[in-house]
C-alpha atoms as a PDB file:
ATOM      1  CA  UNK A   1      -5.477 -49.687  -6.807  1.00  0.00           C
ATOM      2  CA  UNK A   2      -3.864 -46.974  -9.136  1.00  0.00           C
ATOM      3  CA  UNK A   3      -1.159 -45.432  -9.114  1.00  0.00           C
ATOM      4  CA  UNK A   4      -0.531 -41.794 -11.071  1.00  0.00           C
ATOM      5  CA  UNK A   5       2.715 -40.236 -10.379  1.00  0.00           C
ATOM      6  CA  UNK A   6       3.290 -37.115 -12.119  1.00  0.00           C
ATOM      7  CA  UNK A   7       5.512 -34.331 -13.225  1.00  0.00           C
ATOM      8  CA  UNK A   8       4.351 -30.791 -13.791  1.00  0.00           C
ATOM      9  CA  UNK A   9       5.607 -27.667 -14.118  1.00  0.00           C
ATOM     10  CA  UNK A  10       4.305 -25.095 -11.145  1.00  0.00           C
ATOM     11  CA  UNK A  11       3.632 -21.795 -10.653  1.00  0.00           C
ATOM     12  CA  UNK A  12       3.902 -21.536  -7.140  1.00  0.00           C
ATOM     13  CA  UNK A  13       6.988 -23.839  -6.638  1.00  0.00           C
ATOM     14  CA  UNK A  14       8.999 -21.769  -9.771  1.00  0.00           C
ATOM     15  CA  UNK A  15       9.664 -25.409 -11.507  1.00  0.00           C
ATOM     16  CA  UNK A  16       9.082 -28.821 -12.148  1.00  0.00           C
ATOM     17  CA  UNK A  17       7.526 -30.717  -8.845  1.00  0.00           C
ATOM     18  CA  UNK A  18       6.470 -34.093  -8.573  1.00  0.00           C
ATOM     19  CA  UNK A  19       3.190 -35.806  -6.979  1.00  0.00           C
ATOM     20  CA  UNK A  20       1.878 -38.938  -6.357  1.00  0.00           C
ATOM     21  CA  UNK A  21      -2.170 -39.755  -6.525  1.00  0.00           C
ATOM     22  CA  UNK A  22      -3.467 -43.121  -5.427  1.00  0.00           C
ATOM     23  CA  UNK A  23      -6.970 -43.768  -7.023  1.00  0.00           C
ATOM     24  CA  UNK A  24      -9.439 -45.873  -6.494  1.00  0.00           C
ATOM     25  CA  UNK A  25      -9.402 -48.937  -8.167  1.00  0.00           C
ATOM     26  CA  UNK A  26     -12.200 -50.653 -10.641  1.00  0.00           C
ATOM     27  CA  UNK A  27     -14.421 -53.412  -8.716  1.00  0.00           C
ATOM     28  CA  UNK A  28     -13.879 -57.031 -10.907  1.00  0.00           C
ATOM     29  CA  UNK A  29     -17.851 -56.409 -11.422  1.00  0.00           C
ATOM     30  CA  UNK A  30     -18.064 -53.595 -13.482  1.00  0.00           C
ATOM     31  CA  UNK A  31     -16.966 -53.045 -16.901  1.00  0.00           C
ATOM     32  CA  UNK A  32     -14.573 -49.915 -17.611  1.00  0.00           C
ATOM     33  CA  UNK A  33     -17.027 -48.114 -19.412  1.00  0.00           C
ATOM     34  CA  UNK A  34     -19.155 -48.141 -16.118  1.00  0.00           C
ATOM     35  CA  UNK A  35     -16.447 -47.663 -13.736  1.00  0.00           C
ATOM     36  CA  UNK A  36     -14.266 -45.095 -15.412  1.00  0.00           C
ATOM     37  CA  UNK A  37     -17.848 -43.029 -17.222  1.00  0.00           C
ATOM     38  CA  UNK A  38     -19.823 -43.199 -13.886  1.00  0.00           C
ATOM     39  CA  UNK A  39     -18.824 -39.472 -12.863  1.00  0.00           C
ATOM     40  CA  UNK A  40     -18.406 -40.241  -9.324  1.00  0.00           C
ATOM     41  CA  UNK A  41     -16.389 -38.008  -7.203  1.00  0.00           C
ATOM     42  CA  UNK A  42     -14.731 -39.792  -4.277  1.00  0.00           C
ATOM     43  CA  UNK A  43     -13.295 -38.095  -1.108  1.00  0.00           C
ATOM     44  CA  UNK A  44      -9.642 -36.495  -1.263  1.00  0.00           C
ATOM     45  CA  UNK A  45      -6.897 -37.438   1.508  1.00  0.00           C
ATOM     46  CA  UNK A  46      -4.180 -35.047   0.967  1.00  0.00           C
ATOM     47  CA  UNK A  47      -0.992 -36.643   2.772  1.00  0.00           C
ATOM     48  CA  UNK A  48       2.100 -34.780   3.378  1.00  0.00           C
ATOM     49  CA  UNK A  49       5.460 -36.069   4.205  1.00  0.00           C
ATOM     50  CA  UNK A  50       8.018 -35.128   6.793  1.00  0.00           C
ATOM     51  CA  UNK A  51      11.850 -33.393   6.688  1.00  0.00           C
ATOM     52  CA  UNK A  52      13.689 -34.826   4.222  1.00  0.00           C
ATOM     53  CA  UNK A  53      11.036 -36.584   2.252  1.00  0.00           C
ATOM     54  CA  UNK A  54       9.144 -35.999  -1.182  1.00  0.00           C
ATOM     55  CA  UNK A  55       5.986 -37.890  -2.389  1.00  0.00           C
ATOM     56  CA  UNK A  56       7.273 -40.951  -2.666  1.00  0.00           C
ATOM     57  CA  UNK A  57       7.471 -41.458   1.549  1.00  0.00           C
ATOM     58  CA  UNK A  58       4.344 -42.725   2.344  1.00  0.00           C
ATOM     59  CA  UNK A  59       4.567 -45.279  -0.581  1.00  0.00           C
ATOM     60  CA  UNK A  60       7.274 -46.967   0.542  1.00  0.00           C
ATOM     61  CA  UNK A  61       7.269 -46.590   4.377  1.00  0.00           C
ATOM     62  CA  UNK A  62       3.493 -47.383   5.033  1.00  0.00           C
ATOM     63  CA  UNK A  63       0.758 -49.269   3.536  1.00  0.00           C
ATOM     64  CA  UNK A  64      -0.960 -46.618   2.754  1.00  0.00           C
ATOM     65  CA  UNK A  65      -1.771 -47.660  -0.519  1.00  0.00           C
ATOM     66  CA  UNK A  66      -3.525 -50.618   1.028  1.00  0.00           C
ATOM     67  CA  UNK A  67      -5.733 -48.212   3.468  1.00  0.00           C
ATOM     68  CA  UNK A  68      -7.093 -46.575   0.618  1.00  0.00           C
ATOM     69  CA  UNK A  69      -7.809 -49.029  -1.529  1.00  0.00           C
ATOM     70  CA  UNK A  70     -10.087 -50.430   1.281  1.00  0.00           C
ATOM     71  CA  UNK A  71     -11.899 -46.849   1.923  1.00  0.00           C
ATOM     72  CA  UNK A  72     -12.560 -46.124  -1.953  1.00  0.00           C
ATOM     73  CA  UNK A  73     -10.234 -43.044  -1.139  1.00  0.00           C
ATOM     74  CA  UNK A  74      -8.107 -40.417  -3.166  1.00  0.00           C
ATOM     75  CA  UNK A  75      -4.863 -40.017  -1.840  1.00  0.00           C
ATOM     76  CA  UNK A  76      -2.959 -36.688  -2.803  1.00  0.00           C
ATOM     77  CA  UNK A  77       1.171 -36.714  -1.687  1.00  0.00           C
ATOM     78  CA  UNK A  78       2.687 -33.460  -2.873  1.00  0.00           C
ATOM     79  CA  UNK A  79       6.647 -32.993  -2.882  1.00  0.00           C
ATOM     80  CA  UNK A  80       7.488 -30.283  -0.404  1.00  0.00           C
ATOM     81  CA  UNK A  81      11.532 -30.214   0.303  1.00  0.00           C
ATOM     82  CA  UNK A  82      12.360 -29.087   3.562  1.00  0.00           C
ATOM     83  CA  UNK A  83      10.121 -25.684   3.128  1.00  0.00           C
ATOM     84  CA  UNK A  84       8.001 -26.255   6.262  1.00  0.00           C
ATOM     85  CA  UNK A  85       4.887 -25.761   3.819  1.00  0.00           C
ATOM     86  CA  UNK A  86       5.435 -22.169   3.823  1.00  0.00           C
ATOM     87  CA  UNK A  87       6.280 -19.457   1.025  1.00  0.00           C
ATOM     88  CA  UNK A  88       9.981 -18.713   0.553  1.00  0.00           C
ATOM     89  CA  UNK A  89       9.901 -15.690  -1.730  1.00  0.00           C
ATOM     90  CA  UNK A  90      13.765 -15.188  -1.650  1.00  0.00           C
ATOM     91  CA  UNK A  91      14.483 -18.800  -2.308  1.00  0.00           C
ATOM     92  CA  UNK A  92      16.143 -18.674  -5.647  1.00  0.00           C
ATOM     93  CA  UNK A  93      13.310 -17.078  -8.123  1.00  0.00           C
ATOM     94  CA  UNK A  94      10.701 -18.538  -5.318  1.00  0.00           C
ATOM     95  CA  UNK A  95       9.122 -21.428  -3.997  1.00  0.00           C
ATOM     96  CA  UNK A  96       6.081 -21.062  -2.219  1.00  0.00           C
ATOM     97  CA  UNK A  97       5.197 -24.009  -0.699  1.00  0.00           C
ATOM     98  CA  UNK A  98       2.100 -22.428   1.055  1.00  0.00           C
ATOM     99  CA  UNK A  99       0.562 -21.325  -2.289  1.00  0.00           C
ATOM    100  CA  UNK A 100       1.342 -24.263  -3.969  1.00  0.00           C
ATOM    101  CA  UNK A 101      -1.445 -26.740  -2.291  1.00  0.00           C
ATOM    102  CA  UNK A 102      -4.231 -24.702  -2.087  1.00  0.00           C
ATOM    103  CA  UNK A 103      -3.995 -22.231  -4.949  1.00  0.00           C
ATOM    104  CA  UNK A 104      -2.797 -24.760  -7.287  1.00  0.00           C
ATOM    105  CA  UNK A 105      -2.780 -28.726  -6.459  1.00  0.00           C
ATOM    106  CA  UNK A 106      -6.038 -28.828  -5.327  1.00  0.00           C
ATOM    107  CA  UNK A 107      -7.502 -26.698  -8.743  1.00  0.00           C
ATOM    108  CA  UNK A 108      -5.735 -29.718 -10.422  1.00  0.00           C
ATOM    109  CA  UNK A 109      -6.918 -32.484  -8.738  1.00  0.00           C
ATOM    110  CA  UNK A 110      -9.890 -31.180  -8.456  1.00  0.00           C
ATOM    111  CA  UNK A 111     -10.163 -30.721 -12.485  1.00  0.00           C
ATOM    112  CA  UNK A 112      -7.865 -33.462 -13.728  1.00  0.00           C
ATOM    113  CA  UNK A 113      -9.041 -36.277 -11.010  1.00  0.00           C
ATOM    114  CA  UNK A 114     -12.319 -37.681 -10.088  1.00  0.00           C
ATOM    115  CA  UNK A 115     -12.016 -35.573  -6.953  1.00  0.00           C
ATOM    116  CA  UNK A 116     -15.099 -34.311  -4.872  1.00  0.00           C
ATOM    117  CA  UNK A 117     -14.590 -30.532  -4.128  1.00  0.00           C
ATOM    118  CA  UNK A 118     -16.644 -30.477  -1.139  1.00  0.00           C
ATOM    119  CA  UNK A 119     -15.351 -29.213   2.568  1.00  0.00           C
ATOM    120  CA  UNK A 120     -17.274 -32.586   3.578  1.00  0.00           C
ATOM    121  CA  UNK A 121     -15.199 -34.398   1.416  1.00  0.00           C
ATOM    122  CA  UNK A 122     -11.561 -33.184   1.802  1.00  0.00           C
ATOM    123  CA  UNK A 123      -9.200 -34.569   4.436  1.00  0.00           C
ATOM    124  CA  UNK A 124      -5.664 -33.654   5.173  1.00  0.00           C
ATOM    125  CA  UNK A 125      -3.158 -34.711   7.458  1.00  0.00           C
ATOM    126  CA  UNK A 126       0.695 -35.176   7.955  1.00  0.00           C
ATOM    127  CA  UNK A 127       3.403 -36.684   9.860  1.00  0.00           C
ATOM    128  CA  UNK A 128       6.199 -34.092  11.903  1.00  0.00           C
ATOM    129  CA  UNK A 129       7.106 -31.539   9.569  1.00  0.00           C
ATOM    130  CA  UNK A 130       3.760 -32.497   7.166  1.00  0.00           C
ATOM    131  CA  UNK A 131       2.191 -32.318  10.715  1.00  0.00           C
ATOM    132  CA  UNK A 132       2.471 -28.939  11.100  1.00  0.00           C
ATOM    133  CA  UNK A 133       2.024 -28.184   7.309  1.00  0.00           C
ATOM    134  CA  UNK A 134      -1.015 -29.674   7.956  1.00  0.00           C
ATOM    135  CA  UNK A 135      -1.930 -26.873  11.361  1.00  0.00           C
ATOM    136  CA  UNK A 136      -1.000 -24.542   8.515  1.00  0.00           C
ATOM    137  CA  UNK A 137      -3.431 -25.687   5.932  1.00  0.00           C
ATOM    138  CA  UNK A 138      -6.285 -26.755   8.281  1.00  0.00           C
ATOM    139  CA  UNK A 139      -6.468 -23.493  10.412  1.00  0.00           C
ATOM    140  CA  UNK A 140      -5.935 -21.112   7.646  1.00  0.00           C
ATOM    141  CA  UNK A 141      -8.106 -22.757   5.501  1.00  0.00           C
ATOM    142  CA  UNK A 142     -10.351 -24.027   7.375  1.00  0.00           C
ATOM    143  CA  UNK A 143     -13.178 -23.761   4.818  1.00  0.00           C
ATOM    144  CA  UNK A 144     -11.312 -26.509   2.858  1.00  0.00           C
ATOM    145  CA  UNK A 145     -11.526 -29.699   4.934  1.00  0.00           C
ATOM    146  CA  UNK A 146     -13.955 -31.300   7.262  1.00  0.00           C
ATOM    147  CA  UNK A 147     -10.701 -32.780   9.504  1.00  0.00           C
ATOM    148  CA  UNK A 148      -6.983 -33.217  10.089  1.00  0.00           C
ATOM    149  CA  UNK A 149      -4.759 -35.461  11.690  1.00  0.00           C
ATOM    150  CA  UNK A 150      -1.414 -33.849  13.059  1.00  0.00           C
ATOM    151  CA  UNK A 151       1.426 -36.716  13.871  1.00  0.00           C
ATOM    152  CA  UNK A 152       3.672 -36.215  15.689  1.00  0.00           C
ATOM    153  CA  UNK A 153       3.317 -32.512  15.337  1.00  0.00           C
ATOM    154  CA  UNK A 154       1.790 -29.755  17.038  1.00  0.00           C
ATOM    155  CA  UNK A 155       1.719 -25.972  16.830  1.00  0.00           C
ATOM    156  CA  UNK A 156       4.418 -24.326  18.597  1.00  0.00           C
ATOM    157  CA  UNK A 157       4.831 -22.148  21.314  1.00  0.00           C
ATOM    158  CA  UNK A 158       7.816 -19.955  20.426  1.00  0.00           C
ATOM    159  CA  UNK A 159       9.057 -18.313  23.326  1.00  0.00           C
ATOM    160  CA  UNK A 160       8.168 -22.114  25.286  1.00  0.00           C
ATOM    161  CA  UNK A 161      10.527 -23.581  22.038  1.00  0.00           C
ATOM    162  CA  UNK A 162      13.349 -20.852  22.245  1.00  0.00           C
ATOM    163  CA  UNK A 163      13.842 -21.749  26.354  1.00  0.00           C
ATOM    164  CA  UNK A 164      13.049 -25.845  26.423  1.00  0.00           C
ATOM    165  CA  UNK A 165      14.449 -26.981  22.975  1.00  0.00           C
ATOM    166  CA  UNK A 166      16.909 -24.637  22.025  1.00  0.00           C
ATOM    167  CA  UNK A 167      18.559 -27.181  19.133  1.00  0.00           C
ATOM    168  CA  UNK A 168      14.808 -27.492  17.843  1.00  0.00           C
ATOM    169  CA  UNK A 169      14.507 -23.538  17.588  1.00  0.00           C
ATOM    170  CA  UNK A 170      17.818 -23.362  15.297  1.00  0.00           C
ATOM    171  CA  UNK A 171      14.789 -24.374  12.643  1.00  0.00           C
ATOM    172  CA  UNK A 172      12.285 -21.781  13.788  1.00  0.00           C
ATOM    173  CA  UNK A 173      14.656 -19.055  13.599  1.00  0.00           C
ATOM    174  CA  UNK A 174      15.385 -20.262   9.155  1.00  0.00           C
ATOM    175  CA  UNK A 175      11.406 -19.496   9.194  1.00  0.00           C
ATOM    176  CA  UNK A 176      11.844 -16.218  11.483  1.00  0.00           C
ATOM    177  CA  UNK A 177      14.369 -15.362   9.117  1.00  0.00           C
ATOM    178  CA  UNK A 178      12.162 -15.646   6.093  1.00  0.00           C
ATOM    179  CA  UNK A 179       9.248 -14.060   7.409  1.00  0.00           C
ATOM    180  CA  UNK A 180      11.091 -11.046   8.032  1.00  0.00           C
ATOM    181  CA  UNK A 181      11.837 -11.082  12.006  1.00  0.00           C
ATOM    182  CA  UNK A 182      10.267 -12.321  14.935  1.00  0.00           C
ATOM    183  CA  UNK A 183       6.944  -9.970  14.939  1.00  0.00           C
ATOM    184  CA  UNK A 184       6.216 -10.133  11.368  1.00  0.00           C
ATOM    185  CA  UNK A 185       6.488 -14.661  12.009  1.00  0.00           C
ATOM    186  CA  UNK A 186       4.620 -14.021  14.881  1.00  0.00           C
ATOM    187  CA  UNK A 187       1.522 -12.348  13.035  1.00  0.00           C
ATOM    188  CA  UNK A 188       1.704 -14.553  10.187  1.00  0.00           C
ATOM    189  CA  UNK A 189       0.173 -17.841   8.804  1.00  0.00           C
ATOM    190  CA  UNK A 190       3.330 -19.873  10.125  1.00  0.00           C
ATOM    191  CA  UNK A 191       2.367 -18.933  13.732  1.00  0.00           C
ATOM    192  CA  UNK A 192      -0.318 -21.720  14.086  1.00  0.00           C
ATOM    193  CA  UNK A 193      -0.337 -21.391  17.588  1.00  0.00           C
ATOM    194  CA  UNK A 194      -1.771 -17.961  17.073  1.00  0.00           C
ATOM    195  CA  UNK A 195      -3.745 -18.682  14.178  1.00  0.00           C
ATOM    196  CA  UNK A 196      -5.938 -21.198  16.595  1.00  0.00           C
ATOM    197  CA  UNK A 197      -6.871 -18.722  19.016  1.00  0.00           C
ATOM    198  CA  UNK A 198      -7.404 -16.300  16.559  1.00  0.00           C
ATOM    199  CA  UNK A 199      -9.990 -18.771  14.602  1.00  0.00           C
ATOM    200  CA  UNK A 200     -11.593 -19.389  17.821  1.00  0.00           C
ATOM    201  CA  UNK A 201     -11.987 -15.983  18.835  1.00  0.00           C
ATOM    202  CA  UNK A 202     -13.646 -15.150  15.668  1.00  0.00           C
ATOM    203  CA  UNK A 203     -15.984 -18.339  15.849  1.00  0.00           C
ATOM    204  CA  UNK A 204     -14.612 -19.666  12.722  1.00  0.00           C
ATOM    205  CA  UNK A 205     -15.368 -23.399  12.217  1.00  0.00           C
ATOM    206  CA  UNK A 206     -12.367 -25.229  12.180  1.00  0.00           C
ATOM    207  CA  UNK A 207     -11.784 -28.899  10.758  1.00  0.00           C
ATOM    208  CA  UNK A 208     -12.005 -31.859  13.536  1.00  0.00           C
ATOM    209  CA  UNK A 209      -8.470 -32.282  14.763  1.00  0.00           C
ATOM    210  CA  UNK A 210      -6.811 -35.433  15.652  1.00  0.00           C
ATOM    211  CA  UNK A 211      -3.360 -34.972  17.152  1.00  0.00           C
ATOM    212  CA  UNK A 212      -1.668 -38.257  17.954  1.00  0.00           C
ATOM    213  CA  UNK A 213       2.279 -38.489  19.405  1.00  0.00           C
ATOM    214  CA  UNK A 214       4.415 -41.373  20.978  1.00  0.00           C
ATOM    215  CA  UNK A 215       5.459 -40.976  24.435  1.00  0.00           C
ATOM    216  CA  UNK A 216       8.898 -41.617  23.570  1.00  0.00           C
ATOM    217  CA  UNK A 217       9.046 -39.282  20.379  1.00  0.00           C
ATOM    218  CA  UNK A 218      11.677 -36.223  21.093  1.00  0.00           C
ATOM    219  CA  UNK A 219       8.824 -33.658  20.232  1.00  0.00           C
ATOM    220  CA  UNK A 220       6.804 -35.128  23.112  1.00  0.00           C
ATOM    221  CA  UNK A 221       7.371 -32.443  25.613  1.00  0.00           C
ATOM    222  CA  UNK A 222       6.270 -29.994  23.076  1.00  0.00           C
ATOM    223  CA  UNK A 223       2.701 -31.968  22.208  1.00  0.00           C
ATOM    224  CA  UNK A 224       1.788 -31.901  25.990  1.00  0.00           C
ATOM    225  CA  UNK A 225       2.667 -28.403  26.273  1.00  0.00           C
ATOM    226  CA  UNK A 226       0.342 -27.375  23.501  1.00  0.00           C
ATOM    227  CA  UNK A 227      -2.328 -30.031  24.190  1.00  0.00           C
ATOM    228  CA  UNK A 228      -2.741 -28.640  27.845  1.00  0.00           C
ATOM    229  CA  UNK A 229      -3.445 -25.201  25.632  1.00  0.00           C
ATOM    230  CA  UNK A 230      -5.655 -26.604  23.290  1.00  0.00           C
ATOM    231  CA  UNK A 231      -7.942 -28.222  26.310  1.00  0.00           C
ATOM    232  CA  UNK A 232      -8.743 -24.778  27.600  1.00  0.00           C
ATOM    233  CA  UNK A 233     -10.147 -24.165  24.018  1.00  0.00           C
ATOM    234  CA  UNK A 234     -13.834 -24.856  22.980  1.00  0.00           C
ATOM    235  CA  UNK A 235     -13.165 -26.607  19.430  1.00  0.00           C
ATOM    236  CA  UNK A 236     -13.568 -30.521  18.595  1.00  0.00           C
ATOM    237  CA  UNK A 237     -10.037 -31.883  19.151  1.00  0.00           C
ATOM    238  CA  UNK A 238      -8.914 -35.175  20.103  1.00  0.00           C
ATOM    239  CA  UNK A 239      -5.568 -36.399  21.464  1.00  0.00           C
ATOM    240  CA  UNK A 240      -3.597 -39.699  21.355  1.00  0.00           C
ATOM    241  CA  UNK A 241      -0.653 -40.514  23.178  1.00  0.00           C
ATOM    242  CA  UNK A 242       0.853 -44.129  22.670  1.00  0.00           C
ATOM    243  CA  UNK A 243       3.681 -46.007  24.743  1.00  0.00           C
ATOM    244  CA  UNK A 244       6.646 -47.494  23.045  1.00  0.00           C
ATOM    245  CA  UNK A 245       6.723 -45.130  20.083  1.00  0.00           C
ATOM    246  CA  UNK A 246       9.080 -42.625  19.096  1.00  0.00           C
ATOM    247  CA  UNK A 247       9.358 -40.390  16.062  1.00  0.00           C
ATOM    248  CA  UNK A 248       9.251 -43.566  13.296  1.00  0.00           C
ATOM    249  CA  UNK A 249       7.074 -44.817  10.510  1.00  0.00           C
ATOM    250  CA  UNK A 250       5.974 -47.746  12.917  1.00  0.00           C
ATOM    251  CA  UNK A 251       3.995 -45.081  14.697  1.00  0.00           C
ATOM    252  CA  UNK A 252       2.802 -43.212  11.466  1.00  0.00           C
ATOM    253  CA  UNK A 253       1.579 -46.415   9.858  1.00  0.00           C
ATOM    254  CA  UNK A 254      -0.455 -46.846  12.844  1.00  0.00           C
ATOM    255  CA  UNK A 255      -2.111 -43.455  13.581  1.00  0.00           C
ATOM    256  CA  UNK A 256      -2.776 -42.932   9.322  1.00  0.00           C
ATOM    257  CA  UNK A 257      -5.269 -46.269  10.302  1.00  0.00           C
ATOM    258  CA  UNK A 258      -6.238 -43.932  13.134  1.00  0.00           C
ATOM    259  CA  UNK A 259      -6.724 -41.493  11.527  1.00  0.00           C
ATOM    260  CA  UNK A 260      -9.086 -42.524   8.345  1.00  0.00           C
ATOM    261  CA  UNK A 261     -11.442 -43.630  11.426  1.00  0.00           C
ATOM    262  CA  UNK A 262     -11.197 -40.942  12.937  1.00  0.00           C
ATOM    263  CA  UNK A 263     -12.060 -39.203   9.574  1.00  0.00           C
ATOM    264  CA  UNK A 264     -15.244 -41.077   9.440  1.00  0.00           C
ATOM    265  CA  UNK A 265     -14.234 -43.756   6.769  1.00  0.00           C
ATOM    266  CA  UNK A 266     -14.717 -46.773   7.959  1.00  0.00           C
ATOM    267  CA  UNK A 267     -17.822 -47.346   6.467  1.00  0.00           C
ATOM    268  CA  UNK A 268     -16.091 -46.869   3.009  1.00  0.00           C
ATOM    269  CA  UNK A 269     -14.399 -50.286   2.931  1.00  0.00           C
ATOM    270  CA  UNK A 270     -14.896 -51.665  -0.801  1.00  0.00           C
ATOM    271  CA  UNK A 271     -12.451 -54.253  -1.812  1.00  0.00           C
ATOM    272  CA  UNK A 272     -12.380 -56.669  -4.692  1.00  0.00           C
ATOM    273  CA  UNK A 273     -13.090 -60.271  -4.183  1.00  0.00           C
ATOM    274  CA  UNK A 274      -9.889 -62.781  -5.364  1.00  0.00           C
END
């Protein structure tokens, strides 16, 4: 497998950022002029990582690497800070997170990479706070991705958050804050909870979703809450809940395996004989 990791300077984020791209690596059988002048296009996984992470996370904590070495996959892992995947205008000179990964990774990928463009193609997913980057992404843009998978994550219900997790909402309100007060959050991309129905109501086709949580994860309460939502909904959306897990990379090591079957990759596997 390859590894790029690279530094650019961004538009959106206002500075340098950093990113990580695994890449499919060259079958023993072929020669590099084959391999590497074929002008194949392979499928795009773009991973984020969680609070206090950067692209680096799923590299170290998870075999990742291994997973998509075995599906013939892209993986894309974008540094995000702490900026909930959302635009912060009146951070410093800006950062806008939200921008940043459609407007402007995936143009570079896309360009720079041997990376198929296609809805059919594209997959994201995320783990807590890249969980519900990833709502953001997949429901707003649903025209980029054929399906997601949201760990230990879930939309949120606000006035549900504000009465049953009160410490948790401390966080919402930073976003509230930035959006410009509770209606204008409410009515904007952030609000994935809204954005659903809203997508559904106007018979938008949204990705696949996989949401997966562990029974023992602190966030727990707020998964069922939305999953008993998201049942009364008529969209293709699965849900895994799994004993003996809480909110740890154990548990996101797992479900990413999950998840690229869920995807529809098994039937990817490539390898290279030893």
């Amino acid at each position: 497998m390859s590894l790029a990791t690279f530094n650019f300077e961004s538009t959106c984020l206002q500075g340098n950022t950093t990113v990580s791209v695994i890449l499919p690596d060259k079958p023993r059988n072929l020669t590099p002029q084959a391999f590497y002048g074929s002008g194949k296009k392979y499928k795009v996984l773009w991973l984020l990582h969680g609070t206090f992470g950067d692209h680096s996370d799923w590299l170290r904590k998870s075999n990742i690497e291994l997973y998509a070495c075995e599906k013939d996959l892209i993986v894309v892992m974008p540094s995000g800070l702490n900026a909930n995947y959302a635009n912060w205008e009146h951070f410093s000179i800006g950062y806008n997170m939200y921008d940043f990964l459609t407007e402007e990774l995936m143009p570079l990928i896309q360009g720079w990479f041997p990376a198929s463009p296609k809805r059919e193609d594209n997959f994201i997913a995320g783990l807590s706070m890249g969980g519900r980057g990833t709502c953001v992404y997949a429901f707003n843009h649903p025209e980029k991705f054929a399906a997601a998978a949201v760990l230990s994550a879930c939309p949120r219900d606000v006035a549900w958050d504000r009465a049953q997790n009160p410490d948790y909402f401390r966080r919402t309100q930073g976003s509230i804050d930035n959006r410009g007060g509770l209606e204008a959050y409410l009515n904007s991309y952030e609000n994935t909870w809204q954005v659903l129905d809203q997508q559904v109501q106007r018979g938008v086709e949204l990705p696949r979703l996989y949401f997966a949580c562990g029974k023992q994860d602190f966030l727990y309460g707020a998964f069922e809450h939305f999953k008993e939502h998201a049942q009364t909904l008529p969209i293709d959306i699965t849900f895994e809940e799994i004993d003996g897990y809480t909110h740890e990379w154990r548990f996101w090591d797992l479900t990413i395996q999950k998840a690229l079957t869920f995807f529809g990759l098994d039937g990817e596997t490539v390898g290279n004989p030893f």
